[in-house]
N, C-alpha and C. Protein backbone atom coordinates (compact mmCIF):
# COMPACT_ATOMS: atom_id res chain seq x y z
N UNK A 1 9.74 -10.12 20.28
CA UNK A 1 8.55 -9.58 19.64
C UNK A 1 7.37 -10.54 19.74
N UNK A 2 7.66 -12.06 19.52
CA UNK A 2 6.66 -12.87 19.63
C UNK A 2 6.17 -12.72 21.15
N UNK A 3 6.90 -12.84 21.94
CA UNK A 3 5.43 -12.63 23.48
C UNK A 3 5.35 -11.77 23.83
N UNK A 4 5.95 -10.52 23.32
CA UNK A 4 4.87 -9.21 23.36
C UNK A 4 3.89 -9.20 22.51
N UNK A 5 3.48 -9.51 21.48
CA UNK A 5 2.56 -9.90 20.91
C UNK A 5 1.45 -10.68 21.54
N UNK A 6 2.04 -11.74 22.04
CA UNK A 6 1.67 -12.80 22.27
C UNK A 6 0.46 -12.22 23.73
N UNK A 7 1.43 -11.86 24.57
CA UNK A 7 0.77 -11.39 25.85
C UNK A 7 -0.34 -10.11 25.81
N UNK A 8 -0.15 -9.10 24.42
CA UNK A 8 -0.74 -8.08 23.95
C UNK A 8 -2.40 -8.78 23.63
N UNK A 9 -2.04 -10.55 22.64
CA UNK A 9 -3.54 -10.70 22.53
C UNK A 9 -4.17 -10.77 23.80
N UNK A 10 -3.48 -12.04 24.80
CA UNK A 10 -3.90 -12.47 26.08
C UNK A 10 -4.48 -11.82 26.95
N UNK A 11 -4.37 -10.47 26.38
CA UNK A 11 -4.55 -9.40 27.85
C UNK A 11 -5.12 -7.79 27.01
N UNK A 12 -5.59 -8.52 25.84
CA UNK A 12 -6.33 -7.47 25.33
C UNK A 12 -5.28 -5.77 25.07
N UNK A 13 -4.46 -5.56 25.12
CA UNK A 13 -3.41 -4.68 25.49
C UNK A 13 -3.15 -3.69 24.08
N UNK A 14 -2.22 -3.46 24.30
CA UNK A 14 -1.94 -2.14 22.84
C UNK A 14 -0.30 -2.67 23.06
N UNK A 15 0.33 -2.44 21.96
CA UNK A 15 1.91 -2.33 22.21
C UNK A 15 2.30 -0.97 21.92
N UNK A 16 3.02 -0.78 22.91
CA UNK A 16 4.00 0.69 22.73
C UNK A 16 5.06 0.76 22.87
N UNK A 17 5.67 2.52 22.03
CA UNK A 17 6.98 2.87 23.03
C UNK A 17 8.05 1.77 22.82
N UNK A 18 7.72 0.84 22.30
CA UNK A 18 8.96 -0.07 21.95
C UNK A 18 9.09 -0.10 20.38
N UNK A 19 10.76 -1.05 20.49
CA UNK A 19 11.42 -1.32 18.89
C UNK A 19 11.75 -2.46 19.17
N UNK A 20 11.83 -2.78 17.62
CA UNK A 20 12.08 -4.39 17.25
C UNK A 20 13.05 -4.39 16.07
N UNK A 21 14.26 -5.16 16.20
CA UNK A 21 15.19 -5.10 15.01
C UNK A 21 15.76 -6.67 14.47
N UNK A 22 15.59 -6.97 13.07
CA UNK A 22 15.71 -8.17 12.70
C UNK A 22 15.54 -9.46 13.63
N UNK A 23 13.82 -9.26 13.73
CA UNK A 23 13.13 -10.00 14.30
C UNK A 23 12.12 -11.23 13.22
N UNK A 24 12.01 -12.31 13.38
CA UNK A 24 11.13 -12.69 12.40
C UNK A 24 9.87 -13.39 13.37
N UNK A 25 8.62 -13.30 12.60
CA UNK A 25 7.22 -14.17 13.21
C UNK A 25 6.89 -14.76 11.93
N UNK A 26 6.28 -16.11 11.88
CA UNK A 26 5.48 -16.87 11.15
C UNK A 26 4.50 -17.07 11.65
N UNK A 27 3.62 -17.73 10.90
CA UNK A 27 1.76 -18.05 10.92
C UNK A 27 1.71 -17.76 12.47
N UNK A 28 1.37 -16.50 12.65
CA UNK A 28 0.85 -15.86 13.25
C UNK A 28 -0.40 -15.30 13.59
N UNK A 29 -1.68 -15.16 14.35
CA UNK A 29 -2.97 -14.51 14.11
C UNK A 29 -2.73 -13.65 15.33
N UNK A 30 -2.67 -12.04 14.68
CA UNK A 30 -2.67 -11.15 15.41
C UNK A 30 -3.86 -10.31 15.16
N UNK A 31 -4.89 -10.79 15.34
CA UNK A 31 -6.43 -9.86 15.11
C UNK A 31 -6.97 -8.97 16.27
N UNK A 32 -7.00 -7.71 15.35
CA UNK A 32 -7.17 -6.44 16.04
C UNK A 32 -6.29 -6.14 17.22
N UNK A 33 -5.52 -6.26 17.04
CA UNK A 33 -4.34 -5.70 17.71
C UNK A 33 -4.14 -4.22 17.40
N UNK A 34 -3.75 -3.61 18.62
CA UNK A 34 -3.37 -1.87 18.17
C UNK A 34 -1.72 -1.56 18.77
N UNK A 35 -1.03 -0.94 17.56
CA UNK A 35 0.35 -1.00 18.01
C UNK A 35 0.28 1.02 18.15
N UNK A 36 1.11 1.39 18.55
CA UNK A 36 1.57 2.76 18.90
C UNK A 36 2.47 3.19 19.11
N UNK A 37 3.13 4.20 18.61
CA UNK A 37 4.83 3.94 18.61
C UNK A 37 5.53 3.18 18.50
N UNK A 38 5.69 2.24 17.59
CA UNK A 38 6.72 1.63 17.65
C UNK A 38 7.54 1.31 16.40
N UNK A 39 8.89 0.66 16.43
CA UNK A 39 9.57 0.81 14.84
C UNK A 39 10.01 -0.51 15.14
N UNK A 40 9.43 -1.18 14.00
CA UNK A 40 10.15 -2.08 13.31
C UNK A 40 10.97 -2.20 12.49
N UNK A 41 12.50 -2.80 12.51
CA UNK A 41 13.78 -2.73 11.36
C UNK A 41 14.04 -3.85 11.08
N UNK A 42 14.27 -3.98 10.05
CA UNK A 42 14.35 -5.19 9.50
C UNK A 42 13.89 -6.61 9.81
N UNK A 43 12.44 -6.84 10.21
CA UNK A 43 12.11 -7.99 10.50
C UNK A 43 10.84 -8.44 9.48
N UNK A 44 10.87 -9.57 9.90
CA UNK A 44 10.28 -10.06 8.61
C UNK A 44 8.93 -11.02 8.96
N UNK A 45 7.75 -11.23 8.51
CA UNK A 45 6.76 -11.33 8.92
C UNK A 45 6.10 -12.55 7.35
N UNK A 46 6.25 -13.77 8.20
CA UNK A 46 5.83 -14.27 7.33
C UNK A 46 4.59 -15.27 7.19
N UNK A 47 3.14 -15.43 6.45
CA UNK A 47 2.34 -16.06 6.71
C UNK A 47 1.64 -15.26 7.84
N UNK A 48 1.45 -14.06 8.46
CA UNK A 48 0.85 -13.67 9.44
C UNK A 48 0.05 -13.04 9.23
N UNK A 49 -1.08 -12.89 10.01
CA UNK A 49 -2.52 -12.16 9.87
C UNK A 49 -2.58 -10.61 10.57
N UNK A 50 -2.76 -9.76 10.28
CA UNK A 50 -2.95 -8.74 11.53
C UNK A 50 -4.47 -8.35 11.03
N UNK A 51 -5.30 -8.58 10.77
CA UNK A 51 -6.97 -8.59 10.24
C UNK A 51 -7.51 -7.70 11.24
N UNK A 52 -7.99 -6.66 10.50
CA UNK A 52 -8.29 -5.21 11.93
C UNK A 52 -7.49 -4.89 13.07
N UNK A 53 -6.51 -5.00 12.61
CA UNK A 53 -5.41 -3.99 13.47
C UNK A 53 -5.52 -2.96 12.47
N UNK A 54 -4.59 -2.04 14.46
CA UNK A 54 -4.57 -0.51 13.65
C UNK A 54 -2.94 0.08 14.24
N UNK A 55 -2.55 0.61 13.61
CA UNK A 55 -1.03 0.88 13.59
C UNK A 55 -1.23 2.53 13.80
N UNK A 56 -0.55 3.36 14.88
CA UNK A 56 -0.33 4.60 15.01
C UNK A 56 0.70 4.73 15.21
N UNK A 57 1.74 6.01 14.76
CA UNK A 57 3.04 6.10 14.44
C UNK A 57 4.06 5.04 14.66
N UNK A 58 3.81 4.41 13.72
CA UNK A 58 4.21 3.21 13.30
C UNK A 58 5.14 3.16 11.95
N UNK A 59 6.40 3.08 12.45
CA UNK A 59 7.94 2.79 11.29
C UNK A 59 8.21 1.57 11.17
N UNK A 60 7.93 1.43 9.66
CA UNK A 60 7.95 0.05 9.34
C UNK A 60 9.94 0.14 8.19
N UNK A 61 10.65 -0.43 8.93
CA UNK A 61 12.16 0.03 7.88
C UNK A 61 12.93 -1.36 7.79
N UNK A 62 12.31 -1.01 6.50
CA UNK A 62 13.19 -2.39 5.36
C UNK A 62 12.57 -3.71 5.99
N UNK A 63 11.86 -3.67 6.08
CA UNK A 63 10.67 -5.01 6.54
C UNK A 63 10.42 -5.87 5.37
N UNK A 64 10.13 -7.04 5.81
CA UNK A 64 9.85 -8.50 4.39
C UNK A 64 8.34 -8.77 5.15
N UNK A 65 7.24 -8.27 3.92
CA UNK A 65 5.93 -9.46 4.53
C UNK A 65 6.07 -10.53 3.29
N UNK A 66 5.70 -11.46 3.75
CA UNK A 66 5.45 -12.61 3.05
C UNK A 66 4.05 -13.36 3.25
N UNK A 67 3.55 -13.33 2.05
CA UNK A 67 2.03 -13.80 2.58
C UNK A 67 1.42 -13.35 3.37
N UNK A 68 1.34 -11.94 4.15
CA UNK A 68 0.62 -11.42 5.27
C UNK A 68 -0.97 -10.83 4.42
N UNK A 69 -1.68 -10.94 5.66
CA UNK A 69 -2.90 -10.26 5.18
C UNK A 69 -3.03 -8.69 6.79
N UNK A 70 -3.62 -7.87 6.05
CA UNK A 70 -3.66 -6.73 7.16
C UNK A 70 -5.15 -5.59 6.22
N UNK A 71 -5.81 -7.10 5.89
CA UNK A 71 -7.39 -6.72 5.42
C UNK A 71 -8.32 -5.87 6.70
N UNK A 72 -8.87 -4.53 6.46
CA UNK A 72 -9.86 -4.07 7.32
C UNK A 72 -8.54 -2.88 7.92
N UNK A 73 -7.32 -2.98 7.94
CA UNK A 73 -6.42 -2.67 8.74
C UNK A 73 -6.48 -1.12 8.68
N UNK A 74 -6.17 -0.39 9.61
CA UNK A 74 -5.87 0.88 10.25
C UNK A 74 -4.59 1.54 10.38
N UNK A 75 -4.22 2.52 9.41
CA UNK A 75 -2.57 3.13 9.47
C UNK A 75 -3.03 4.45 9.93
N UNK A 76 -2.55 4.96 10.17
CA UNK A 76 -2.12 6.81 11.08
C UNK A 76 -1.09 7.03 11.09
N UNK A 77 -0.40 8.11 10.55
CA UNK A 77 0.97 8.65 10.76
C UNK A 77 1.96 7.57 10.72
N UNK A 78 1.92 6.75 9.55
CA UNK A 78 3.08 5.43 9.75
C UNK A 78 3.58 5.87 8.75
N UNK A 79 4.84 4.79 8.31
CA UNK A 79 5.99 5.29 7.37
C UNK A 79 6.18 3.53 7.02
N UNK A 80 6.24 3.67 5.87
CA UNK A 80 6.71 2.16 5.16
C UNK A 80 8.07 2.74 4.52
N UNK A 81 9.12 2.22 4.71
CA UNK A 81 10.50 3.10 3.85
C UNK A 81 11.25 1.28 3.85
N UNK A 82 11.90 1.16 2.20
CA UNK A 82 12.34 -0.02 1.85
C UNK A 82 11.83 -1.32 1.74
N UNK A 83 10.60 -1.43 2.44
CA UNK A 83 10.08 -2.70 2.58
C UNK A 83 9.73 -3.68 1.16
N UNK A 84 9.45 -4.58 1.57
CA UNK A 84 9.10 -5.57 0.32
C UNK A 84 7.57 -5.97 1.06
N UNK A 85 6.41 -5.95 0.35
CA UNK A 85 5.10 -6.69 0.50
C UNK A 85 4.41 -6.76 -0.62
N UNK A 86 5.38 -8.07 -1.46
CA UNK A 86 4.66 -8.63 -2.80
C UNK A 86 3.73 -9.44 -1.89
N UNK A 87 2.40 -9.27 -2.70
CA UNK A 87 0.99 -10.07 -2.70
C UNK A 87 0.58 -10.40 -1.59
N UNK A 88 1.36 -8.97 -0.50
CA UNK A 88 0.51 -9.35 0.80
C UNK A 88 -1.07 -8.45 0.60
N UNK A 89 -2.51 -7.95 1.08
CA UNK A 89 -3.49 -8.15 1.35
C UNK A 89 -3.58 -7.03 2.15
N UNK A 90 -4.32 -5.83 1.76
CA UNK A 90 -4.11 -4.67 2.58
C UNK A 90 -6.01 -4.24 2.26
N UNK A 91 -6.33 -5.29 1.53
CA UNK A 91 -8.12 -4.95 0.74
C UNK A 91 -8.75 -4.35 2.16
N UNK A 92 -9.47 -3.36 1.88
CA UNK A 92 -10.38 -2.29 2.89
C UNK A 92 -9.46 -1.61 3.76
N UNK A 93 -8.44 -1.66 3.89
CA UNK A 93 -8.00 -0.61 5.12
C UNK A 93 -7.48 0.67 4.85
N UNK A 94 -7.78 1.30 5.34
CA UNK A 94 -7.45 2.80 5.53
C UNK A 94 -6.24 3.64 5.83
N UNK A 95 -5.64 4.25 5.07
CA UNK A 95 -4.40 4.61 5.29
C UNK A 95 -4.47 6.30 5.47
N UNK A 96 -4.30 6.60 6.60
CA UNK A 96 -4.19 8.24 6.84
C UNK A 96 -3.13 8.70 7.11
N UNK A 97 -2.30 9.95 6.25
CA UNK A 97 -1.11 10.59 6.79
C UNK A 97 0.24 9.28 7.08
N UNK A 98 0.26 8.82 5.64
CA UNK A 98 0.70 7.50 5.22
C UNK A 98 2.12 7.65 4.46
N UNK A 99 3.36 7.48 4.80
CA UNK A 99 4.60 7.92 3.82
C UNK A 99 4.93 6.33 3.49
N UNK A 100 5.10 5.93 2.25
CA UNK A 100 5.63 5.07 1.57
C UNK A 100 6.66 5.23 1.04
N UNK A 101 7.82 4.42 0.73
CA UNK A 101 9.13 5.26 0.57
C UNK A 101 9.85 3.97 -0.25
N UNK A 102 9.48 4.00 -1.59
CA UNK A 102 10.32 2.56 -1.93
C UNK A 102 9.98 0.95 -1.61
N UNK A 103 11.04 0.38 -2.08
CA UNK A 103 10.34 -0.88 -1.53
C UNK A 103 9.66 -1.69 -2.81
N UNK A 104 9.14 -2.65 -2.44
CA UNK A 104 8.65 -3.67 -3.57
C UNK A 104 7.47 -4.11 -3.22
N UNK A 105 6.01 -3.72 -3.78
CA UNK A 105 5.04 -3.86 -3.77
C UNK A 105 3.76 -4.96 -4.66
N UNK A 106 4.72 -5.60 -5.80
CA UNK A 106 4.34 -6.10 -6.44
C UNK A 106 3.07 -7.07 -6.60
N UNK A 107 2.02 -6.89 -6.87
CA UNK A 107 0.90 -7.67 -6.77
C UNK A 107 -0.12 -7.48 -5.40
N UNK A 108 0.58 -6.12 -4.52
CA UNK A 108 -0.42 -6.18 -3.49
C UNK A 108 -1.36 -5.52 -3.61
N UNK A 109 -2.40 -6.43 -2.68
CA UNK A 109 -3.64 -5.68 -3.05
C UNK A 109 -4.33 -4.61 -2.03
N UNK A 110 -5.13 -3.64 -2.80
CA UNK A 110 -5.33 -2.83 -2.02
C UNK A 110 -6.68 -1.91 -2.24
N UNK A 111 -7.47 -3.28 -2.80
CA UNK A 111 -8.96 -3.10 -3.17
C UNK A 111 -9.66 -2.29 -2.09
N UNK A 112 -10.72 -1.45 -2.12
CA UNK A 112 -11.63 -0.56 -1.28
C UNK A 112 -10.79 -0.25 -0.29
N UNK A 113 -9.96 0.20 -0.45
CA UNK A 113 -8.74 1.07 0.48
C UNK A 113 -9.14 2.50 0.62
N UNK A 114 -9.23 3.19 1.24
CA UNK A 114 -8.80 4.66 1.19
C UNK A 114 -7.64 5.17 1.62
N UNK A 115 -7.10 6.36 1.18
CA UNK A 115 -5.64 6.98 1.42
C UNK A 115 -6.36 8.28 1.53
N UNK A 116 -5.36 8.78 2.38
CA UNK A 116 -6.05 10.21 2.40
C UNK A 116 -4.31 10.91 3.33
N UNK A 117 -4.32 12.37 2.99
CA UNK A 117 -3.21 13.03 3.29
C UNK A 117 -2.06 12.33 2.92
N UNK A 118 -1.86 11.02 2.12
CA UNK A 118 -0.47 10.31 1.96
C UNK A 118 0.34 10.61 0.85
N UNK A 119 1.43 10.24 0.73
CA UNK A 119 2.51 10.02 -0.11
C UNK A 119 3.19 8.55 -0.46
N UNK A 120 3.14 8.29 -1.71
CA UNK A 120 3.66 7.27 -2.34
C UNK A 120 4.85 7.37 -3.37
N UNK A 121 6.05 7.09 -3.17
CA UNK A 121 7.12 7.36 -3.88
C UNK A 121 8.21 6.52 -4.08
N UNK A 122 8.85 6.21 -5.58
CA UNK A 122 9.92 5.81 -5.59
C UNK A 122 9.78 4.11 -5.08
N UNK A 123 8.66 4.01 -5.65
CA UNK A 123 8.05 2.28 -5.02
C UNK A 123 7.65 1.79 -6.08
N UNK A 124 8.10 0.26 -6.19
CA UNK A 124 7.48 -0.43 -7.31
C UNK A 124 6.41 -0.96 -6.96
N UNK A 125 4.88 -0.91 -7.80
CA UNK A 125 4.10 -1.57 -7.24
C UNK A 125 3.32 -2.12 -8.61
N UNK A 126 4.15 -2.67 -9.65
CA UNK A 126 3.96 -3.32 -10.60
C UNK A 126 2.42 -4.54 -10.47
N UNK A 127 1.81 -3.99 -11.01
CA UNK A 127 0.36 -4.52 -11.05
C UNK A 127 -0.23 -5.42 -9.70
N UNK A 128 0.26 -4.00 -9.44
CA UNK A 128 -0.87 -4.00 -7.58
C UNK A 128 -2.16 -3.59 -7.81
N UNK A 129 -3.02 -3.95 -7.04
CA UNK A 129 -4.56 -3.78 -7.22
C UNK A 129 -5.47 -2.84 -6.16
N UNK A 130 -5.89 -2.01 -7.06
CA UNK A 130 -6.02 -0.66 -6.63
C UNK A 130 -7.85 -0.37 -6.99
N UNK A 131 -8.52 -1.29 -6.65
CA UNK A 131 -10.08 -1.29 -7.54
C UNK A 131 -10.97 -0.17 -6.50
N UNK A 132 -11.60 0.63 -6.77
CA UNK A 132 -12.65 1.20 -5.82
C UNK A 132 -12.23 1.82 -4.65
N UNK A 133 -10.63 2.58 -4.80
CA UNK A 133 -10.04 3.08 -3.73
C UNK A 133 -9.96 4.82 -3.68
N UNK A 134 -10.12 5.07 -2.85
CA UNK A 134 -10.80 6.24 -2.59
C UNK A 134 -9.14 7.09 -2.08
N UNK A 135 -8.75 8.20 -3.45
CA UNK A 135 -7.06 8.96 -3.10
C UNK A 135 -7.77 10.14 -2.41
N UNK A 136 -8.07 10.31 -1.48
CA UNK A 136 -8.04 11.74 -1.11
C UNK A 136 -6.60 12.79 -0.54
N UNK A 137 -6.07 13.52 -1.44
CA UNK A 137 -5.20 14.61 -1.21
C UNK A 137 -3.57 13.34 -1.01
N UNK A 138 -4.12 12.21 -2.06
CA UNK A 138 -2.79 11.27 -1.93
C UNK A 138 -1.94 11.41 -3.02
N UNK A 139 -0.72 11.18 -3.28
CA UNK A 139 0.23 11.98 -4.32
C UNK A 139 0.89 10.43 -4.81
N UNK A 140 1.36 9.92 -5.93
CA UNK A 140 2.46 9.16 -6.26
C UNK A 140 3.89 9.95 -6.78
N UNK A 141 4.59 9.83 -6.49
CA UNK A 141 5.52 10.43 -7.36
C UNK A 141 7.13 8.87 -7.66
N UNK A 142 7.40 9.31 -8.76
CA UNK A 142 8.16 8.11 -9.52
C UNK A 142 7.99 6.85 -8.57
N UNK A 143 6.62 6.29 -8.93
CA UNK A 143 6.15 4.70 -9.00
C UNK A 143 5.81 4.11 -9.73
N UNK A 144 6.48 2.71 -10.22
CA UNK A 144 6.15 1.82 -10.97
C UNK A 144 4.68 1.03 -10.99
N UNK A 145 4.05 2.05 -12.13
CA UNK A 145 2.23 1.34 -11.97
C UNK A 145 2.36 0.04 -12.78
N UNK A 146 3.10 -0.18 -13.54
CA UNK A 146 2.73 -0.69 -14.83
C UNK A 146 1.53 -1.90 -14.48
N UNK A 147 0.89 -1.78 -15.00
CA UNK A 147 -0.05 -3.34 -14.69
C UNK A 147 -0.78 -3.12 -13.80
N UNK A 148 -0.94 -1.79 -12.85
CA UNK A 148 -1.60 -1.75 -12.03
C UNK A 148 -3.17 -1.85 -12.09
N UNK A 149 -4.24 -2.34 -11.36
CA UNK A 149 -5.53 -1.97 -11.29
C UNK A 149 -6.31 -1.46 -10.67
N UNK A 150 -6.84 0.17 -11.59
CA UNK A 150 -7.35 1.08 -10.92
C UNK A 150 -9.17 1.15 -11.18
N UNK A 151 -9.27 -0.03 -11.67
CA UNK A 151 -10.84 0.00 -12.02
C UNK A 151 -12.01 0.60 -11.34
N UNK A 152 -12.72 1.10 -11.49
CA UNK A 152 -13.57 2.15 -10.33
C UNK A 152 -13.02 2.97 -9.75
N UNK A 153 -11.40 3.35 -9.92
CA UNK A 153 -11.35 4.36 -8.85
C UNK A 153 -10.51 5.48 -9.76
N UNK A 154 -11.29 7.03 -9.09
CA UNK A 154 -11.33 7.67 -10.23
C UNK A 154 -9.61 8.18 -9.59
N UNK A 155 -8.99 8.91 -10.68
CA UNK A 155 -7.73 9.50 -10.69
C UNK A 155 -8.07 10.83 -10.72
N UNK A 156 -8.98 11.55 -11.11
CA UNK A 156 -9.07 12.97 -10.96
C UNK A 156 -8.19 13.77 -10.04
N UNK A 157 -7.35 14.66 -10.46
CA UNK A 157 -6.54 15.29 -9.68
C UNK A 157 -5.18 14.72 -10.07
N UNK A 158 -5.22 13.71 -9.90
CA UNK A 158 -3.73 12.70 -9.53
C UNK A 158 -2.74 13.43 -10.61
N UNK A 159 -1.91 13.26 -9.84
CA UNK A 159 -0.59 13.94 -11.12
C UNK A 159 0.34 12.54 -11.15
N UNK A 160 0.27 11.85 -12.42
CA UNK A 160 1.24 10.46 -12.61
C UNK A 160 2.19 10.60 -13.63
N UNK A 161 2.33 12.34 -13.87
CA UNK A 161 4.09 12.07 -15.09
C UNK A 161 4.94 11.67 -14.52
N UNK A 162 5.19 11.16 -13.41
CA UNK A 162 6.26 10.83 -12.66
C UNK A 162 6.88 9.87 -12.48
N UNK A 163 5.36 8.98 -12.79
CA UNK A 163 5.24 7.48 -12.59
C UNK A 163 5.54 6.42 -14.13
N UNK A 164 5.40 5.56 -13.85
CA UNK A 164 5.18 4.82 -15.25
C UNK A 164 3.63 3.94 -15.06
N UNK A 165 2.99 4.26 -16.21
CA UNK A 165 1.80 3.76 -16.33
C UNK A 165 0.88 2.39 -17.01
N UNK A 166 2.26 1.85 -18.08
CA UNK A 166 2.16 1.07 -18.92
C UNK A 166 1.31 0.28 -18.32
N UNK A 167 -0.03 0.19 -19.24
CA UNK A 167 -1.05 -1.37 -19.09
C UNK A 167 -1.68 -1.48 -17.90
N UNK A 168 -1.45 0.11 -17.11
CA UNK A 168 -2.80 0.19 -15.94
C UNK A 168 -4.20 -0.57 -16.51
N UNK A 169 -4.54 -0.89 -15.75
CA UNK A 169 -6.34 -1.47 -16.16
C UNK A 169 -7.54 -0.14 -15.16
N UNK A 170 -8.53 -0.01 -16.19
CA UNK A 170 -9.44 0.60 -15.78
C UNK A 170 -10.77 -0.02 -16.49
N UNK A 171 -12.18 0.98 -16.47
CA UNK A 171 -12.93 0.42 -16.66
C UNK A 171 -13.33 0.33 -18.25
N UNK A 172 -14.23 -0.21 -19.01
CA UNK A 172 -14.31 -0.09 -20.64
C UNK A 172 -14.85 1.26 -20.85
N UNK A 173 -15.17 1.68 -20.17
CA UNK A 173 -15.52 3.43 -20.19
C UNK A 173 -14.55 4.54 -19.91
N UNK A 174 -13.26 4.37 -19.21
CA UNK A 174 -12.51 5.00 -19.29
C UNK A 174 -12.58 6.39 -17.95
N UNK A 175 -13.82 5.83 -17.43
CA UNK A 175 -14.24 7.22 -16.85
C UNK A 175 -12.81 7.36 -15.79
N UNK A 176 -11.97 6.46 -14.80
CA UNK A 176 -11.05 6.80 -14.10
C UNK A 176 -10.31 7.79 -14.68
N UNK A 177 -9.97 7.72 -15.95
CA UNK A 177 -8.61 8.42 -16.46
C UNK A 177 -9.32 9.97 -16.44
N UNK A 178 -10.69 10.53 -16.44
CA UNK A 178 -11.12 12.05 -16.38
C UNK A 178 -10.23 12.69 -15.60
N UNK A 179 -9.82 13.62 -16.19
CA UNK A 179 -8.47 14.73 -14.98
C UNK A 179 -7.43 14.30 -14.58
N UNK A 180 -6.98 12.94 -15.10
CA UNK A 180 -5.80 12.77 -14.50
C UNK A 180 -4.26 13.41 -15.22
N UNK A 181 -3.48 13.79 -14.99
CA UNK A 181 -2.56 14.45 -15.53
C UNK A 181 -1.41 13.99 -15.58
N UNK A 182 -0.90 13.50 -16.70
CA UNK A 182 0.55 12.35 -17.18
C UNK A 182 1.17 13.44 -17.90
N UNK A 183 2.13 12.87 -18.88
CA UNK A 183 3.18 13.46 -19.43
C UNK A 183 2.82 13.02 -21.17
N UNK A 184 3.69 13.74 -21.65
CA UNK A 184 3.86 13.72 -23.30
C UNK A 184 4.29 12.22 -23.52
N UNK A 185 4.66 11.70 -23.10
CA UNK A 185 5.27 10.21 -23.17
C UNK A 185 4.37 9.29 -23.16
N UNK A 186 3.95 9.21 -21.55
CA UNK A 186 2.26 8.01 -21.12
C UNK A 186 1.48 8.93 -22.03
N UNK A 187 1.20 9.78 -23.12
CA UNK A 187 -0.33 9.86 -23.38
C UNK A 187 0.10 8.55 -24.74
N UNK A 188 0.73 7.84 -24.97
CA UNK A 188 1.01 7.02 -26.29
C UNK A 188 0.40 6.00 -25.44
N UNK A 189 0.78 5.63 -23.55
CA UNK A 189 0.30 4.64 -23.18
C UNK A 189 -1.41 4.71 -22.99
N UNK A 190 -1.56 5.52 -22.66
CA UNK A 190 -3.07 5.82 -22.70
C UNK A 190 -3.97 6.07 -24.07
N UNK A 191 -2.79 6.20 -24.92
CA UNK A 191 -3.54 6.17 -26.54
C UNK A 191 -4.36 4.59 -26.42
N UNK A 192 -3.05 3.68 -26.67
CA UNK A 192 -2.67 2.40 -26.65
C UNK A 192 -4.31 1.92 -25.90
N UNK A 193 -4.08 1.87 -24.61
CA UNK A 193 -5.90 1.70 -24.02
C UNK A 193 -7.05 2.15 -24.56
N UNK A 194 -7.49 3.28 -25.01
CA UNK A 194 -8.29 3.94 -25.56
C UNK A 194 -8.62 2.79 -27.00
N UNK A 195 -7.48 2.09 -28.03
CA UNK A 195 -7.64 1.82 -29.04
C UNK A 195 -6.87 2.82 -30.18
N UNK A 196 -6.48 3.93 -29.19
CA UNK A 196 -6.20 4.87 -31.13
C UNK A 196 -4.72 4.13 -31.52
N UNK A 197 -4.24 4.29 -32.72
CA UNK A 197 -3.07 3.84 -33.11
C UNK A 197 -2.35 5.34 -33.63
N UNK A 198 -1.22 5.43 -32.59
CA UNK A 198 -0.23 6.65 -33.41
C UNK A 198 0.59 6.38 -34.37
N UNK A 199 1.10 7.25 -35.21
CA UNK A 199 1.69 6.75 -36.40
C UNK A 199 2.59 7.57 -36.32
């Protein structure tokens, strides 16, 4: 994987049509790189940059980032299923027709992101950062928000009874939470924010 990569920067290139299985790269700078077809299984990526790359049907299965940044970055028709990317760096990139599938997300960030046509499920993403991100026609279903931050970005539409919400952050105005639709349970957590006290 490393000198296909490697030869991909050298020669300006795209990677395709290929797979990679329990492969690992460290401090790596893979900027603007474009991958296309290809599946990665179980390899693990640690300290590496992919900074404006763009990924098209692209299977990412049971993958470890560690410290990666993939700021500005470009998804299309990819699939994240099992992976772990605590406090890797996903701020501005764009995720279209996006399946997330589990996995451990914890602390990543994913400031001025947009999602659009995706699915998010069955993923912990325990106070991942979510500020000014734009869900168009994107769904969560049973994900761990707790702690998450959705500040500026509105939820309208979103359906999160599914999810757990405890100690989301939004703005002192509250305006994100307009239309969003939880369960009999989270409205005690969303009391709790607001200030009211149930008795």
């Amino acid at each position: 994987m490393f000198q296909d990569i490697q030869n991909a920067i050298d020669n300006e290139t795209t990677i395709s049509e290929t797979s990679y299985t329990n492969e690992s790269l460290s401090d790596l700078e893979a900027r603007g790189l474009e991958f296309g077809n290809v599946v990665f299984e179980g390899c693990r990526f640690t300290e590496c940059s992919f900074l404006s790359a763009s990924f098209f049907q692209v299977q990412f299965l049971n993958c470890i980032f560690e410290s990666c940044s993939f700021v500005n970055g470009y998804f299309r028709n990819c699939a994240f299923s099992g992976c772990q990317a605590d406090k890797c760096n996903f701020g501005q990139s764009s995720f279209r027709s996006v399946s997330v599938k589990g996995g451990s997300w914890y602390y990543a960030n994913f400031a001025n992101t947009l999602w659009e046509n995706s699915r998010i499920e069955n993923s912990a993403m325990n106070s991942a950062f979510f500020p000014e991100t734009k869900l168009k026609k994107t769904s969560f279903h049973n994900v761990n928000l707790s702690g998450a931050d959705f500040f500026k970005t509105p939820l309208k539409g979103q359906d999160l009874s599914s999810c757990i919400i405890e100690g989301i952050q939004v703005s002192d105005s509250f305006s994100e939470l307009k239309g969003l639709k939880i369960n009999l349970t989270q409205a005690a957590d969303v009391a709790v924010l607001l200030g009211i006290k149930i008795s």
